[in-house]
N, C-alpha and C. Protein backbone atom coordinates (compact mmCIF):
# COMPACT_ATOMS: atom_id res chain seq x y z
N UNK A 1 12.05 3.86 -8.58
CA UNK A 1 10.68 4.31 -8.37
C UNK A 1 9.87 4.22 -9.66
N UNK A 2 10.42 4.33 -10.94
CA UNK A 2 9.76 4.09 -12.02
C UNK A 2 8.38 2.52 -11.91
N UNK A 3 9.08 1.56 -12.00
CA UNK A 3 8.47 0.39 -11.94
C UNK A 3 7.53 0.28 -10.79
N UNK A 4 7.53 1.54 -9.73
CA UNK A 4 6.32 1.42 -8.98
C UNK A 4 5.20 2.67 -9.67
N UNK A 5 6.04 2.95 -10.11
CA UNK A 5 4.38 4.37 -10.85
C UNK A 5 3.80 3.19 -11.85
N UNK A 6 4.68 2.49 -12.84
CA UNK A 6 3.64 1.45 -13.76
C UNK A 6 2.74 0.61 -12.62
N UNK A 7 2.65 0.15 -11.61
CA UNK A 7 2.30 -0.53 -10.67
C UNK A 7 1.17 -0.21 -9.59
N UNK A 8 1.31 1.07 -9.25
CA UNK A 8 0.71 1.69 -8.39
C UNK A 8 0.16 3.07 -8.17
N UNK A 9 -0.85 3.53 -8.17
CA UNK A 9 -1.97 4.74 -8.26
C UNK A 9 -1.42 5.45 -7.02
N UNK A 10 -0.81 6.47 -6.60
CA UNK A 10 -0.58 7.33 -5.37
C UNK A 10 -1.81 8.36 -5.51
N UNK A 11 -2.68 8.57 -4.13
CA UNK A 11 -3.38 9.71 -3.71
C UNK A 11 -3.81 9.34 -2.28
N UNK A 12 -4.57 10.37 -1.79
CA UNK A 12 -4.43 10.35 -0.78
C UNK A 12 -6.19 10.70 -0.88
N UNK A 13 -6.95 9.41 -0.49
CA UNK A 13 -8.83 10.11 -0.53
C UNK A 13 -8.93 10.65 0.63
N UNK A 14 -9.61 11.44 0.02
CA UNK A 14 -10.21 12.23 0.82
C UNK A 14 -10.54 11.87 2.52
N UNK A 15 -11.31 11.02 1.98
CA UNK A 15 -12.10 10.41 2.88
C UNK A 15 -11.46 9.33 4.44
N UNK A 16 -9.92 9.54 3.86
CA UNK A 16 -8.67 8.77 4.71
C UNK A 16 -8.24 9.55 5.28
N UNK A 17 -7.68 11.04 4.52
CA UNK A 17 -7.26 12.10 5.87
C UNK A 17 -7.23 11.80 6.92
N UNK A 18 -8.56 12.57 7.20
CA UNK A 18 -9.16 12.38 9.21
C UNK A 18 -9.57 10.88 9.95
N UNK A 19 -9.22 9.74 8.99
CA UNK A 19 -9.90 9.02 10.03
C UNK A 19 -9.20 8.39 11.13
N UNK A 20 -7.75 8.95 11.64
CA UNK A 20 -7.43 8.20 12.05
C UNK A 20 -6.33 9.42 12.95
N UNK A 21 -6.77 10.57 13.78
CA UNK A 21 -6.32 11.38 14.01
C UNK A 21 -5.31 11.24 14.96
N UNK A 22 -5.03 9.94 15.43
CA UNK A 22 -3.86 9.83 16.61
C UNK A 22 -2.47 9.43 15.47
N UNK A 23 -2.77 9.07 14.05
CA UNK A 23 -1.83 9.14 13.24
C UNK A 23 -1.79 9.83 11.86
N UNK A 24 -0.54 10.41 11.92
CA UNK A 24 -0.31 11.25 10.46
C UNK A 24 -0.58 10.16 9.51
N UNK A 25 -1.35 10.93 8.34
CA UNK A 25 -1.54 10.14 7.07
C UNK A 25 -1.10 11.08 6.32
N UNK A 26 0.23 10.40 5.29
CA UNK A 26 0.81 10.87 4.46
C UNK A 26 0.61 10.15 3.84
N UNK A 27 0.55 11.09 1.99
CA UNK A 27 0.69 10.68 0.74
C UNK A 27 2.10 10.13 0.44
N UNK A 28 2.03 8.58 -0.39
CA UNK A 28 2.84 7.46 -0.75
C UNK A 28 3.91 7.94 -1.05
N UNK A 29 3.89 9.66 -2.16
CA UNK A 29 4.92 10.30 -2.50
C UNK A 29 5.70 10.65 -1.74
N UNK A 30 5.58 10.88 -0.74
CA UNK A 30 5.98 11.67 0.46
C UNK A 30 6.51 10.73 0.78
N UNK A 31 6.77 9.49 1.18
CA UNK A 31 7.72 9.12 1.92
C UNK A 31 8.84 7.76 0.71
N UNK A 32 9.67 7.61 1.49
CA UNK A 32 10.62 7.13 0.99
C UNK A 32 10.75 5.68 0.66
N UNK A 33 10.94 4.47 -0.13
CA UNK A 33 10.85 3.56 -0.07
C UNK A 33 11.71 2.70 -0.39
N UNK A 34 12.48 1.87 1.07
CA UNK A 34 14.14 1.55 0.79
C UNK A 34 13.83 0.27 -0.01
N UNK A 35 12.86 -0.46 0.28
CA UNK A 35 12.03 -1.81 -1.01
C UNK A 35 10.80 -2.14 -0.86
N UNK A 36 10.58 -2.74 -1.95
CA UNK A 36 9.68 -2.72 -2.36
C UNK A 36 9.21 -3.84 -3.35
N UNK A 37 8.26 -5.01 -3.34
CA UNK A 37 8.12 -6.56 -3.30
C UNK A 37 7.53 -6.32 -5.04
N UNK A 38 7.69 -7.49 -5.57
CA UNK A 38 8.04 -7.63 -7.13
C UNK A 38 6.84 -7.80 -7.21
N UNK A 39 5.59 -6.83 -8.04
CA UNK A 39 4.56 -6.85 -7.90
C UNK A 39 3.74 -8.64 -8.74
N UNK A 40 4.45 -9.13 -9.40
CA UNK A 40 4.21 -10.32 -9.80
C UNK A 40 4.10 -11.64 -8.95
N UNK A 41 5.36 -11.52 -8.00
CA UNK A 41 5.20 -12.77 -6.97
C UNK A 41 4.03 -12.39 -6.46
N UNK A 42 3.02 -11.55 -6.30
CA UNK A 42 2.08 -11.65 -5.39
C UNK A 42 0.69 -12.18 -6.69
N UNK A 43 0.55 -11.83 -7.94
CA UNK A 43 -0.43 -12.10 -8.60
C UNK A 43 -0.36 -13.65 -8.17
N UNK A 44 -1.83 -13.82 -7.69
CA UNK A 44 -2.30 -15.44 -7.76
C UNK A 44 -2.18 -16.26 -8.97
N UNK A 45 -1.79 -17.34 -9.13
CA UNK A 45 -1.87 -17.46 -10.60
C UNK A 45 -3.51 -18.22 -10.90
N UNK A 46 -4.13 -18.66 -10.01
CA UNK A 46 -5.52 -19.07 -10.11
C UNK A 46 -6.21 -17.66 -10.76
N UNK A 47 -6.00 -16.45 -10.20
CA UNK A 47 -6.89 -15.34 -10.61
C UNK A 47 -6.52 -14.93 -11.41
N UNK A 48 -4.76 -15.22 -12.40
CA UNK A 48 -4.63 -14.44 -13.48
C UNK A 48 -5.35 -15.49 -14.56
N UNK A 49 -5.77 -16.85 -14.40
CA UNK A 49 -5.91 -17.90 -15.22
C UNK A 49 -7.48 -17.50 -15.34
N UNK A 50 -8.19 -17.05 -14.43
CA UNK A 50 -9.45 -17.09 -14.23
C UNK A 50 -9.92 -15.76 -14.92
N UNK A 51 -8.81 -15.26 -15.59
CA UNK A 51 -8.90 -13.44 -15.80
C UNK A 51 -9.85 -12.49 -14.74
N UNK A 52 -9.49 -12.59 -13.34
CA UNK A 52 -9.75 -11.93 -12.50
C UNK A 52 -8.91 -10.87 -12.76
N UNK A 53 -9.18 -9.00 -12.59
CA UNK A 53 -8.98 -8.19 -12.64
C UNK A 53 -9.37 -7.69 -11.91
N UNK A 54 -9.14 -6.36 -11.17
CA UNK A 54 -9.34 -5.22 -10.70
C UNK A 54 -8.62 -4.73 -9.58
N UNK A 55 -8.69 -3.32 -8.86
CA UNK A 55 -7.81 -2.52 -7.90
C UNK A 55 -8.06 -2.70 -6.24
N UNK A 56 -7.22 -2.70 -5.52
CA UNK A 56 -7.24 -2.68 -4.26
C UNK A 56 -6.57 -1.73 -3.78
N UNK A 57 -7.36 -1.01 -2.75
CA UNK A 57 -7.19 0.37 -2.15
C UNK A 57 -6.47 -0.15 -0.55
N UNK A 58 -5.37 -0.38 -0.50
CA UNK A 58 -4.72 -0.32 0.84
C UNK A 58 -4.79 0.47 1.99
N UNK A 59 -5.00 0.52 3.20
CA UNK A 59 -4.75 1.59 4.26
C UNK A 59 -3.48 1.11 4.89
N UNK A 60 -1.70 1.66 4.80
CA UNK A 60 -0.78 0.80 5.34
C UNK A 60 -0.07 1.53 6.51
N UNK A 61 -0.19 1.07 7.22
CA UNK A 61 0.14 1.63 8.86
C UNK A 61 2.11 1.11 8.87
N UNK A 62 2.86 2.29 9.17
CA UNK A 62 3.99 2.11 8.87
C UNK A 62 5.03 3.11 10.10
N UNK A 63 5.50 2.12 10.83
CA UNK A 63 6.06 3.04 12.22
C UNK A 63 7.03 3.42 12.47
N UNK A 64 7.58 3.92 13.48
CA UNK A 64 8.95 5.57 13.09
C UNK A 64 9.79 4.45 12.22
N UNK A 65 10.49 3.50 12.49
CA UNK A 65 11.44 2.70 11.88
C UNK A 65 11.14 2.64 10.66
N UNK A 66 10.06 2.40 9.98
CA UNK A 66 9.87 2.88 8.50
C UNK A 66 9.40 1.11 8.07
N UNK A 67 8.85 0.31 8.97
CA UNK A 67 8.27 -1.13 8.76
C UNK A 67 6.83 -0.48 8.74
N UNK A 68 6.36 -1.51 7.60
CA UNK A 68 4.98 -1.73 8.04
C UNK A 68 4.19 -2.52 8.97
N UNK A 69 3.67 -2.38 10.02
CA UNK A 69 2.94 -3.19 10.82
C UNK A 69 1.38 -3.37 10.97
N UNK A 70 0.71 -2.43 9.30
CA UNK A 70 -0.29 -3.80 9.52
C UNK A 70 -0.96 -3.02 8.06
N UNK A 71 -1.65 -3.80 7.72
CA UNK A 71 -2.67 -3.61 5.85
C UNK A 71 -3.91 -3.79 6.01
N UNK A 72 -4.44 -3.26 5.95
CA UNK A 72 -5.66 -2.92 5.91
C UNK A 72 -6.37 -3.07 4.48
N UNK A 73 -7.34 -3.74 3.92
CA UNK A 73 -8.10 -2.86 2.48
C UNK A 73 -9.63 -2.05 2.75
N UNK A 74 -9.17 -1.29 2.21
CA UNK A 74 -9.39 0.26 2.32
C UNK A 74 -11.08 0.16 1.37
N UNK A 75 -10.49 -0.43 0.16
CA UNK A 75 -11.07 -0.64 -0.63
C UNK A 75 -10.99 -1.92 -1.63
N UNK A 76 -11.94 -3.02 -1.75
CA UNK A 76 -12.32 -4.22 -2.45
C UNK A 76 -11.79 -4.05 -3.43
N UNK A 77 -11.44 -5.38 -4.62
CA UNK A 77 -11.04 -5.46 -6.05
C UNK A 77 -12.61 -6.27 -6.22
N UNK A 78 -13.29 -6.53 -5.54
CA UNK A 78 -14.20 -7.15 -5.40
C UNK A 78 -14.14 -8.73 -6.03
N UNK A 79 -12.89 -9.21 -5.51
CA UNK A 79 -12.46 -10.58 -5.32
C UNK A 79 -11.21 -11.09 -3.91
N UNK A 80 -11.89 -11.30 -3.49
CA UNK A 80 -11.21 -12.16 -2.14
C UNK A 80 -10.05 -12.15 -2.35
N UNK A 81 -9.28 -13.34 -3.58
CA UNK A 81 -8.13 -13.90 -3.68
C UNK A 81 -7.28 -12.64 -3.90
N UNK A 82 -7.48 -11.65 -4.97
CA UNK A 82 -6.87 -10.77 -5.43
C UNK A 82 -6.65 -9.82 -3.80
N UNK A 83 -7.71 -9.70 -3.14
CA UNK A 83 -7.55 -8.51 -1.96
C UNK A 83 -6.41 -9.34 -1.24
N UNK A 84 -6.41 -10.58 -0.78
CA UNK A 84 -5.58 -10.69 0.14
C UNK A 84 -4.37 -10.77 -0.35
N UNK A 85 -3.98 -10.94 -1.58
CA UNK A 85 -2.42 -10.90 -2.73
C UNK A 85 -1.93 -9.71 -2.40
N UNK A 86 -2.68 -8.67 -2.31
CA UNK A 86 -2.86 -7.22 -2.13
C UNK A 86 -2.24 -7.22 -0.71
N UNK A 87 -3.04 -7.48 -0.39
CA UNK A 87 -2.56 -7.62 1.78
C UNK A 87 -1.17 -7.43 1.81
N UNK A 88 -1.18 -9.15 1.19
CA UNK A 88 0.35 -9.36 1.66
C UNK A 88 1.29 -8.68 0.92
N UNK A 89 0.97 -8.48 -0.09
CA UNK A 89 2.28 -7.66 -1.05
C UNK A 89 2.47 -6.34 -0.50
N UNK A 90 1.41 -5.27 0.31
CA UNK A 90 1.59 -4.75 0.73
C UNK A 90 2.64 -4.38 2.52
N UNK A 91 2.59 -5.54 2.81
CA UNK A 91 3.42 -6.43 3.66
C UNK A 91 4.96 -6.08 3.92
N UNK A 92 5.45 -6.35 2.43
CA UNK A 92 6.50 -6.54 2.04
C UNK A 92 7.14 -5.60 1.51
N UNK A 93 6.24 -4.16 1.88
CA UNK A 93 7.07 -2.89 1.87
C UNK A 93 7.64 -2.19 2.51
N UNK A 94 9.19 -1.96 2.56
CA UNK A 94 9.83 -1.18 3.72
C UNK A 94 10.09 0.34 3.51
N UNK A 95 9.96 1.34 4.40
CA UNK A 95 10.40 2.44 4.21
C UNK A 95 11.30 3.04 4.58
N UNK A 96 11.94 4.62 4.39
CA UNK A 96 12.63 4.89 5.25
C UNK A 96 11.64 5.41 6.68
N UNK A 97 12.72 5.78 7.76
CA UNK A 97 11.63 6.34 9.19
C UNK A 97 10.86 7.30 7.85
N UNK A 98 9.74 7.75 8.41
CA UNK A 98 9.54 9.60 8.29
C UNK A 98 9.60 10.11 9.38
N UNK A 99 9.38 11.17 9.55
CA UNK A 99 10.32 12.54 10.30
C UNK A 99 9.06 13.71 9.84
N UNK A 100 8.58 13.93 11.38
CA UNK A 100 7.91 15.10 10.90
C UNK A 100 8.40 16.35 12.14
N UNK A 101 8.71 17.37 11.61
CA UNK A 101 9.42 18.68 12.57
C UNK A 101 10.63 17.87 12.93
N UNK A 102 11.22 17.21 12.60
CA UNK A 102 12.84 16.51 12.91
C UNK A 102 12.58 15.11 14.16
N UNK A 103 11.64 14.64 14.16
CA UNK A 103 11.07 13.40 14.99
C UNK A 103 10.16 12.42 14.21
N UNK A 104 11.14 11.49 14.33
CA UNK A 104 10.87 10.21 13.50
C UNK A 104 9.38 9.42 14.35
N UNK A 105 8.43 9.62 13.87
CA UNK A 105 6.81 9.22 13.79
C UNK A 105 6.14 8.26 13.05
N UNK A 106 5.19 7.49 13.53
CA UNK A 106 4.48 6.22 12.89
C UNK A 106 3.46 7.16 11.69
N UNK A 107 3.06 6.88 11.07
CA UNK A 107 2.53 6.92 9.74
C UNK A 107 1.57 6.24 9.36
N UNK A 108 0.37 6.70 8.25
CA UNK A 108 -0.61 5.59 7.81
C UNK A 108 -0.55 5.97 6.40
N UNK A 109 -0.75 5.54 5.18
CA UNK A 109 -0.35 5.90 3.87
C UNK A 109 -1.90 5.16 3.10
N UNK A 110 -2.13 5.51 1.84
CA UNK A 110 -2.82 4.45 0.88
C UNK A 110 -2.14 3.87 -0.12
N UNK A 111 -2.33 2.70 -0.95
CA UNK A 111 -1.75 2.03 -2.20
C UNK A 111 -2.86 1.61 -2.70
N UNK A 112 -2.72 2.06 -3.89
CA UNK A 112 -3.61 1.06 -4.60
C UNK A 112 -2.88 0.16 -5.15
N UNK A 113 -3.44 -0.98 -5.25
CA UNK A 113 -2.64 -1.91 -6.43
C UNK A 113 -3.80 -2.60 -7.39
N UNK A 114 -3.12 -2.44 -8.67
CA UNK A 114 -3.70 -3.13 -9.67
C UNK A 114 -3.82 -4.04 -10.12
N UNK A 115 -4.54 -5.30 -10.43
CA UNK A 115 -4.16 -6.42 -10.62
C UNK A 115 -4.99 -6.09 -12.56
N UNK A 116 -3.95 -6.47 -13.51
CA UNK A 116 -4.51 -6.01 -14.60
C UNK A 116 -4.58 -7.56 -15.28
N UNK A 117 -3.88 -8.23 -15.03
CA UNK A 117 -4.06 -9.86 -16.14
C UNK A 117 -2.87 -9.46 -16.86
């Protein structure tokens, strides 16, 4: 888990809570993560050459089995190439189920990811 705190911003905005009340949204901390995709294979190398920078705010929908089935951005890096690197890397994260009151339940989470150069 170390090499994902250098990597990745955990919180939970505000503003994500409620929007989506037929599913629990839990904070990133909160749940478990059996892997998790090498945040480099996803940097474009066009956008690290181009010194494109900045963050993408994920919304990641993740069901009782603990797959993700679908990425959302939440929030722009305010470059195309970088958001969809984002997409997919977000993709390529598996969890364990979560379990809420002892019943394994679908989930929606945030990530940010950073694209720093």
């Amino acid at each position: 888990m170390g090499l994902l705190k250098d990597l990745f911003t955990y919180f939970v905005p505000v503003e994500e809570k409620n929007r989506f009340p037929n599913i629990r949204f839990v904070d990133l901390k909160e749940l478990d993560i059996l892997s998790a995709p090498n945040f480099e294979d996803f940097y474009p190398v066009f956008s690290k050459h181009a010194g494109e920078k900045g963050a993408v705010r994920l919304l990641v929908s993740i069901d009782a089995s603990g797959q993700v089935v679908g990425v959302k951005v939440a929030k722009t890096s305010g470059f195309a190439r970088l958001d969809q690197a984002a997409m997919k890397l977000g993709q390529h994260f598996v969890f364990y189920g979560y379990q809420h009151n002892g019943q394994p339940c679908a989930v929606q989470t945030s990530i940010e990811v950073e694209f720093r150069g």
